[in-house]
C-alpha atoms as a PDB file:
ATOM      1  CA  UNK A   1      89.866  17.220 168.355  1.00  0.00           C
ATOM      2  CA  UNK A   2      92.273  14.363 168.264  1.00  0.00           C
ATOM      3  CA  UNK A   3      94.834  14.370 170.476  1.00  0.00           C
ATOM      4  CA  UNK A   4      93.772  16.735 172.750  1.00  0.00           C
ATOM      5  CA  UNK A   5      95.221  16.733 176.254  1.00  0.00           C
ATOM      6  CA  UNK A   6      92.697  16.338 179.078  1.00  0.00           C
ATOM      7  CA  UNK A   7      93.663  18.755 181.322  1.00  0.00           C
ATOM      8  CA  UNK A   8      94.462  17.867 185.127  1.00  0.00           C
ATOM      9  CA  UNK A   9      93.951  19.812 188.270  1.00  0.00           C
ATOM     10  CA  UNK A  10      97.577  20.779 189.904  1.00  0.00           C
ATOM     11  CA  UNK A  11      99.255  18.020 192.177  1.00  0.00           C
ATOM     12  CA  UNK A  12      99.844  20.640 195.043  1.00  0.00           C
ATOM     13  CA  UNK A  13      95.785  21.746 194.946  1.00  0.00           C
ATOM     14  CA  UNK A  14      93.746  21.592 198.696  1.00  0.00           C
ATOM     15  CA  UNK A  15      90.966  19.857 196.771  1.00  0.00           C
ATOM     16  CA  UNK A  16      92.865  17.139 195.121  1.00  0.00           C
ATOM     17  CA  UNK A  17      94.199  16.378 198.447  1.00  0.00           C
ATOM     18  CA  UNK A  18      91.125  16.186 199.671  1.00  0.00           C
ATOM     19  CA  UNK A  19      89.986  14.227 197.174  1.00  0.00           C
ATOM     20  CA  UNK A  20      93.182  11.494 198.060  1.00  0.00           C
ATOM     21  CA  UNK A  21      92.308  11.874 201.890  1.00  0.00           C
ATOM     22  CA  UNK A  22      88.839  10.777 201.010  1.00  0.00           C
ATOM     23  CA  UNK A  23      89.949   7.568 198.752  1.00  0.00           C
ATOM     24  CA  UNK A  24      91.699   6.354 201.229  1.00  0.00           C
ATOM     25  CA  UNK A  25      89.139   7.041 204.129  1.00  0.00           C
ATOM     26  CA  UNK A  26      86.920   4.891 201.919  1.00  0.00           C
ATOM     27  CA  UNK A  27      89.411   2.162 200.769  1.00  0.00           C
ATOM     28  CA  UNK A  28      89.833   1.849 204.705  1.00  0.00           C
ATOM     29  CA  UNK A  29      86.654   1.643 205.968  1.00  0.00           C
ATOM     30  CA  UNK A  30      84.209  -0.236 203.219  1.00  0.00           C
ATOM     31  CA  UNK A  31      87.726  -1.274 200.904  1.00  0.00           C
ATOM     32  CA  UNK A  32      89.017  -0.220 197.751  1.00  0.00           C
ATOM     33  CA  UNK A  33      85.775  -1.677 195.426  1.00  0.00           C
ATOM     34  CA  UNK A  34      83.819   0.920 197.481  1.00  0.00           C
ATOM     35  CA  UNK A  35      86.485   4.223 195.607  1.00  0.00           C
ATOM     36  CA  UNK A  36      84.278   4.928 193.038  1.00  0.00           C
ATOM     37  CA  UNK A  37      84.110   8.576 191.290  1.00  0.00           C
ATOM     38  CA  UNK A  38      80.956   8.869 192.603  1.00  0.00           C
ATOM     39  CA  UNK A  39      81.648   7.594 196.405  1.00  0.00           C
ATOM     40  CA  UNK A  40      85.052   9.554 196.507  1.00  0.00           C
ATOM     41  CA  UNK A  41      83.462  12.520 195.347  1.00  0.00           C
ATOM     42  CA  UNK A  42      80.503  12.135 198.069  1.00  0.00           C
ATOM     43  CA  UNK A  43      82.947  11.731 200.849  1.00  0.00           C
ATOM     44  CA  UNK A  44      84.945  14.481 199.898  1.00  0.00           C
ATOM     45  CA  UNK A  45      81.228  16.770 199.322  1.00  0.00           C
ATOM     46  CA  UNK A  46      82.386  17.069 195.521  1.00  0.00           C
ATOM     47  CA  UNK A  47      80.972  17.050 192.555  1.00  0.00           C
ATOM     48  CA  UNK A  48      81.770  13.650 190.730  1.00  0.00           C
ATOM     49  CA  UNK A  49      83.303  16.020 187.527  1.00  0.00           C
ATOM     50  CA  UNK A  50      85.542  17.598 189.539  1.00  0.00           C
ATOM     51  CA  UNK A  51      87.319  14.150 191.000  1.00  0.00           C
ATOM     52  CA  UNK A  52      87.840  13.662 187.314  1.00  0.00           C
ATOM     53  CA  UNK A  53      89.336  16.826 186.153  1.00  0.00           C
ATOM     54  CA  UNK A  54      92.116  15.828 188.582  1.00  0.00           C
ATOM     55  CA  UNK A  55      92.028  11.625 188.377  1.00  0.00           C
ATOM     56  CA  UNK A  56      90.786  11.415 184.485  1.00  0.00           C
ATOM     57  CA  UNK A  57      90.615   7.488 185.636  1.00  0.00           C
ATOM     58  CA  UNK A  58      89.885   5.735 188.814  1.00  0.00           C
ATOM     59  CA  UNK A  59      93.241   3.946 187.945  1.00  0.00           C
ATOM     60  CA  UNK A  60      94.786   7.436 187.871  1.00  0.00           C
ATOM     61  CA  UNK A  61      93.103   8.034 191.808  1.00  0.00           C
ATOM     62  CA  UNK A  62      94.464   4.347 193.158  1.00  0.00           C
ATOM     63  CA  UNK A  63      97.617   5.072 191.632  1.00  0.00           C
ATOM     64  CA  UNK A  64      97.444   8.365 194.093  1.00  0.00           C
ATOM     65  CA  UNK A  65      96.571   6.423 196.757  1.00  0.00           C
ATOM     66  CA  UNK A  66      99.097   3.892 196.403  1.00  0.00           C
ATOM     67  CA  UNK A  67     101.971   6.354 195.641  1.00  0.00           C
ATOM     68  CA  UNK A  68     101.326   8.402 199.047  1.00  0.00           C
ATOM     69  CA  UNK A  69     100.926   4.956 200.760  1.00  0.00           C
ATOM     70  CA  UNK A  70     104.461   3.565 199.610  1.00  0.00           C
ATOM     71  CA  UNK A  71     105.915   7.094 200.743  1.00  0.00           C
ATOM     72  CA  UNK A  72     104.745   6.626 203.935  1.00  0.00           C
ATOM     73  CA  UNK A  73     105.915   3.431 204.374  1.00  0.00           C
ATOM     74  CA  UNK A  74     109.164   4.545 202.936  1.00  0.00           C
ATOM     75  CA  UNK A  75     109.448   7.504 205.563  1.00  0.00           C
ATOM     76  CA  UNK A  76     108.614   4.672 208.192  1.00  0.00           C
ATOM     77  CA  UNK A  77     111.081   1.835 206.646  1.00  0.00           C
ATOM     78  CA  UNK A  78     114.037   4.860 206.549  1.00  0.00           C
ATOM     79  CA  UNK A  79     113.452   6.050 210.145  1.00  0.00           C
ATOM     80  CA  UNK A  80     113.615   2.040 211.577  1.00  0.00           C
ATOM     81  CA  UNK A  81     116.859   1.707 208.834  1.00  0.00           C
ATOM     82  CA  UNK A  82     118.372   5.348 210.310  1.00  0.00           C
ATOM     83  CA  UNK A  83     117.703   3.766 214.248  1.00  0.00           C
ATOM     84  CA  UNK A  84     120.196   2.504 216.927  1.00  0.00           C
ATOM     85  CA  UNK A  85     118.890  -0.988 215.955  1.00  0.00           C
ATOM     86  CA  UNK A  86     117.619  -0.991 212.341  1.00  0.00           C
ATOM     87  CA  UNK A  87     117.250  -4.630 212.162  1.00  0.00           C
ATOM     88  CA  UNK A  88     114.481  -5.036 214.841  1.00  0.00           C
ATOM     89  CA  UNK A  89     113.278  -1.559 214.314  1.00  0.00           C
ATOM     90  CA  UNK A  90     112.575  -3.209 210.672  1.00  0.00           C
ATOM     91  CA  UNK A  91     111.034  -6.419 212.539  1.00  0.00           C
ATOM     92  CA  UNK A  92     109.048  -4.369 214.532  1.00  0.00           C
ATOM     93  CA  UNK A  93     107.804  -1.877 211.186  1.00  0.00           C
ATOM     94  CA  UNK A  94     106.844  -5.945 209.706  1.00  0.00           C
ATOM     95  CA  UNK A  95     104.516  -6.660 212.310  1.00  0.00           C
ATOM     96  CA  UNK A  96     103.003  -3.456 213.035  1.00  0.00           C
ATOM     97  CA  UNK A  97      99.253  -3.921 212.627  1.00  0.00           C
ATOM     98  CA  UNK A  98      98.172  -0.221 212.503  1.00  0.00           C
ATOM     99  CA  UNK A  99      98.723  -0.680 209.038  1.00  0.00           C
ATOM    100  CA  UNK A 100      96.797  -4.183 208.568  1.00  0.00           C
ATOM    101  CA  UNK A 101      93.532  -2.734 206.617  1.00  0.00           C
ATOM    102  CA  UNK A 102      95.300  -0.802 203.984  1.00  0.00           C
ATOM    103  CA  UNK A 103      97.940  -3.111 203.466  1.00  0.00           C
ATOM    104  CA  UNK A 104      95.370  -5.712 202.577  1.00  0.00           C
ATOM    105  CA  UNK A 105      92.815  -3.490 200.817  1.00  0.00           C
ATOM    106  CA  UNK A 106      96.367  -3.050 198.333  1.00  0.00           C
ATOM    107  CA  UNK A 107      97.184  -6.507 197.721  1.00  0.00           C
ATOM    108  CA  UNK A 108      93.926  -7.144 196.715  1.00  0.00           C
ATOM    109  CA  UNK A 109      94.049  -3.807 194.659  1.00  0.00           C
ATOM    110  CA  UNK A 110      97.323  -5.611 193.086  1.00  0.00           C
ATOM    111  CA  UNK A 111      95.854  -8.229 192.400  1.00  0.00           C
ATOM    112  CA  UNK A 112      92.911  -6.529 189.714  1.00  0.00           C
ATOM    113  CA  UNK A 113      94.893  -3.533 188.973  1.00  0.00           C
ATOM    114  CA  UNK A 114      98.032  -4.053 186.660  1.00  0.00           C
ATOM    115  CA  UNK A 115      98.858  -0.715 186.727  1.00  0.00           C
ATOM    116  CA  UNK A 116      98.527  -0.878 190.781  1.00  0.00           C
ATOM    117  CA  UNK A 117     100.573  -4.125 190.945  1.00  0.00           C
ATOM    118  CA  UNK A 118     103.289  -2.647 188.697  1.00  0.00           C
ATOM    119  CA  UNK A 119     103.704   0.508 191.083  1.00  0.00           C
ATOM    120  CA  UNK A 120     104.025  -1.874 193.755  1.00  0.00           C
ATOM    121  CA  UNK A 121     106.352  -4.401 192.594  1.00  0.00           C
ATOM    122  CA  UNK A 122     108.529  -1.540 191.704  1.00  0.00           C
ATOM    123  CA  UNK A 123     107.932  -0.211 194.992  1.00  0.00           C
ATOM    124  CA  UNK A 124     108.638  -3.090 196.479  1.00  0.00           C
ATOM    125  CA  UNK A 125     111.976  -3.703 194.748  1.00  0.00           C
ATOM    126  CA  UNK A 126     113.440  -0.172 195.145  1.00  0.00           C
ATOM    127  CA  UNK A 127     112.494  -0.994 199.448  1.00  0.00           C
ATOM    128  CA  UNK A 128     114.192  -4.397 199.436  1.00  0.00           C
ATOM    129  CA  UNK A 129     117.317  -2.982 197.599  1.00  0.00           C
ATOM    130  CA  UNK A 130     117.549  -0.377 199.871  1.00  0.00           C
ATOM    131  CA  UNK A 131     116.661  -2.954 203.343  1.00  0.00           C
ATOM    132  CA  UNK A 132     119.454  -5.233 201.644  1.00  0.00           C
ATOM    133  CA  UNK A 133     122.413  -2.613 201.707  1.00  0.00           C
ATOM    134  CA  UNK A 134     121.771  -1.534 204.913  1.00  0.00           C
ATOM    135  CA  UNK A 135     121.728  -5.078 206.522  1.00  0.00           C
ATOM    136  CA  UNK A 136     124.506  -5.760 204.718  1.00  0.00           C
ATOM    137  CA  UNK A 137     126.027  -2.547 205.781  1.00  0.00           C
ATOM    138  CA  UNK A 138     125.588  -3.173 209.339  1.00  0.00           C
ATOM    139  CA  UNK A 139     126.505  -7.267 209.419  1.00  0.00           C
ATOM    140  CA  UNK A 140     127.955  -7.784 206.212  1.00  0.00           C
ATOM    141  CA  UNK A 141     129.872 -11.457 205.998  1.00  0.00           C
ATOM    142  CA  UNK A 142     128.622 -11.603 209.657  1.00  0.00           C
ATOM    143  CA  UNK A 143     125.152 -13.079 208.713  1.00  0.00           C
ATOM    144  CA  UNK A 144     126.291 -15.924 207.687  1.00  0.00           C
ATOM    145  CA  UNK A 145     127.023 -17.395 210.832  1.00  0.00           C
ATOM    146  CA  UNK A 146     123.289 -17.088 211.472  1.00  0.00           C
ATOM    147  CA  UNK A 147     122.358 -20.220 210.113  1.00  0.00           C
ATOM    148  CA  UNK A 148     123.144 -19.253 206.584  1.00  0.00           C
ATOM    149  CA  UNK A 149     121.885 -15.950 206.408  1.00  0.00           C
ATOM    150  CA  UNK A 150     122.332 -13.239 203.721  1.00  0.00           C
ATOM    151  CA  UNK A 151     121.167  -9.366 204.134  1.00  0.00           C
ATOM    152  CA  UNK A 152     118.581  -9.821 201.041  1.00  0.00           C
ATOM    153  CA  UNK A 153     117.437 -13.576 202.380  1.00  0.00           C
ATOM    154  CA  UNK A 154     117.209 -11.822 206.328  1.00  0.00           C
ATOM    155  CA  UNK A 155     114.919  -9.113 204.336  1.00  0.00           C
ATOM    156  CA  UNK A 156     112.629 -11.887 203.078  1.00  0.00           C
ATOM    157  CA  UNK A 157     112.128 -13.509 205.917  1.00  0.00           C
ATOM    158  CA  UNK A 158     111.658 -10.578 208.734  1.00  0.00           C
ATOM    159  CA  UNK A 159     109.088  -9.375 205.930  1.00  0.00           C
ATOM    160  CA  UNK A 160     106.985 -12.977 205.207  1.00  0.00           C
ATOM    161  CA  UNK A 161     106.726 -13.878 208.971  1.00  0.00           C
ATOM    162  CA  UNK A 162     105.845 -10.189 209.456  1.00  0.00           C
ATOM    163  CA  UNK A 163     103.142 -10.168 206.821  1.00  0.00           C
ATOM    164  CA  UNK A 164     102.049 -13.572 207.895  1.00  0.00           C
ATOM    165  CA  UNK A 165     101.192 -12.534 211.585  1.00  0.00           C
ATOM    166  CA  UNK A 166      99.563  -9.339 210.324  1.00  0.00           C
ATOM    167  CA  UNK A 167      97.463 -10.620 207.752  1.00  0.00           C
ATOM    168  CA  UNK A 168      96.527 -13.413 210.036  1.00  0.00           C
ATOM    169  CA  UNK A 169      95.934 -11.281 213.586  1.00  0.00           C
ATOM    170  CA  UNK A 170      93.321  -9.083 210.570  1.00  0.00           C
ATOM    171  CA  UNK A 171      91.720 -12.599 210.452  1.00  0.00           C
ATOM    172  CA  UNK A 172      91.679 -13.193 214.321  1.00  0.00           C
ATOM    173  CA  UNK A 173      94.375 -15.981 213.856  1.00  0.00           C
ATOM    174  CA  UNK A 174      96.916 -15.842 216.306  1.00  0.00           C
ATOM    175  CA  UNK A 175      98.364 -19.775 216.554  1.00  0.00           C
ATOM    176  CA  UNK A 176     101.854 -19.953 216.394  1.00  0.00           C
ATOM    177  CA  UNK A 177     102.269 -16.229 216.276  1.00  0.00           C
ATOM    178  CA  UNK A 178     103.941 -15.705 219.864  1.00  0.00           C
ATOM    179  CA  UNK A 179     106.184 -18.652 219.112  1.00  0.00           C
ATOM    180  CA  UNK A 180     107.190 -17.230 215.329  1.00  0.00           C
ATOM    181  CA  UNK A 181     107.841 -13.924 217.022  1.00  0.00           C
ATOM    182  CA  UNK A 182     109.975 -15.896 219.631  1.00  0.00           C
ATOM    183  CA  UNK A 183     112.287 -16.991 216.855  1.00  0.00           C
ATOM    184  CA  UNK A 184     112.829 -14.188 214.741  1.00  0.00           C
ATOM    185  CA  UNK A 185     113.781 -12.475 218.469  1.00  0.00           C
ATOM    186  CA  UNK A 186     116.361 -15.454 218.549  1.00  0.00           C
ATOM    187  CA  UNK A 187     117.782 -15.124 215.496  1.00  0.00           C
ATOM    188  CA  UNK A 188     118.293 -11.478 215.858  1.00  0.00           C
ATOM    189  CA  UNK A 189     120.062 -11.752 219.138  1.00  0.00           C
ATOM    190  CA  UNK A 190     122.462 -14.589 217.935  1.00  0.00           C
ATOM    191  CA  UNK A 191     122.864 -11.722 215.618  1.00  0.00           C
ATOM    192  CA  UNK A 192     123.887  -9.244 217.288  1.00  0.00           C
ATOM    193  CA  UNK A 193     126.111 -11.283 219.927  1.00  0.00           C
ATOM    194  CA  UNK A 194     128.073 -12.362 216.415  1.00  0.00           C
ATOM    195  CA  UNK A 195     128.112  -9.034 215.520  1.00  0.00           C
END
């Protein structure tokens, strides 16, 4: 039987949502070594076959998990860009910690996944595109007068010192945090008084 095609439950089925829900219940609680077949199908009270018949790999689940995970952060990242104030609505989506577990539990994914890390590079380009026209949208030539600023270098930065405090406040680091935050405020209301 060479070349058969494995078939694959449908994407819009109750139990491979279920299945999904219970990945990432797991990646979030015990982290994403613990999303085995076998764990993933006990938390969703599956059989282990039938997580297969709609992930034929484990890759094929995390791949799941991250896809629904960079849509939500998309939906998130569009509302702040679609706000009355989209750069510090995007500030304040940075260094939102509600996030903090899964964001980690992804990088580290990333990191021994290649298929995982090229899902979220890609990701991760599309989102900065998109962050980079609307800052430039909104300020355009403006930036500049911020200390040398440019919509895709603003992007960078509101996103490392974001990540920084997050994945540091996960640690129970907090030194220099409350002065960090202090500056980015700065720089965002010399900003918007050029703007």
């Amino acid at each position: 039987m060479a070349g058969a095609v494995r078939r694959v439950g449908a994407e819009t089925s109750a139990t491979r949502a279920r299945i999904v829900e219970a990945a990432v219940d797991l990646i979030r609680d015990e982290g994403y070594a613990a999303a085995s077949t076998r764990r993933v199908a006990a938390r969703a009270g599956l059989k282990p076959s039938l997580v297969h018949y709609y992930f034929p790999t484990t890759d094929d689940l995390l791949l799941e998990v991250c896809r629904q995970g960079a849509e939500d952060s998309d939906g998130m990242i569009e509302e702040a860009l679609a706000s009355e104030d989209p750069v510090r609505a995007l500030w304040r989506f940075f260094v939102d910690t509600s996030r903090t577990a899964m964001s980690l539990e992804f990088m580290a994914l990333a990191n021994h996944r290649p298929a995982v890390r090229e899902k979220m590079a890609q990701h991760s380009v599309a989102m900065r595109q998109r962050q980079v026209e609307i800052i430039g949208q909104l300020f355009g030539e403006r930036l500049r007068a911020v200390d040398g600023f440019d919509p895709a270098g603003l992007s960078v930065l509101l996103a490392g010192i974001g990540r920084c405090i997050v994945m540091e406040e996960a640690l129970g680091v907090t030194a220099g945090h409350e002065q960090a935050r202090a500056i980015v405020e700065s720089w965002l209301t010399r900003l918007e008084t050029r703007a």
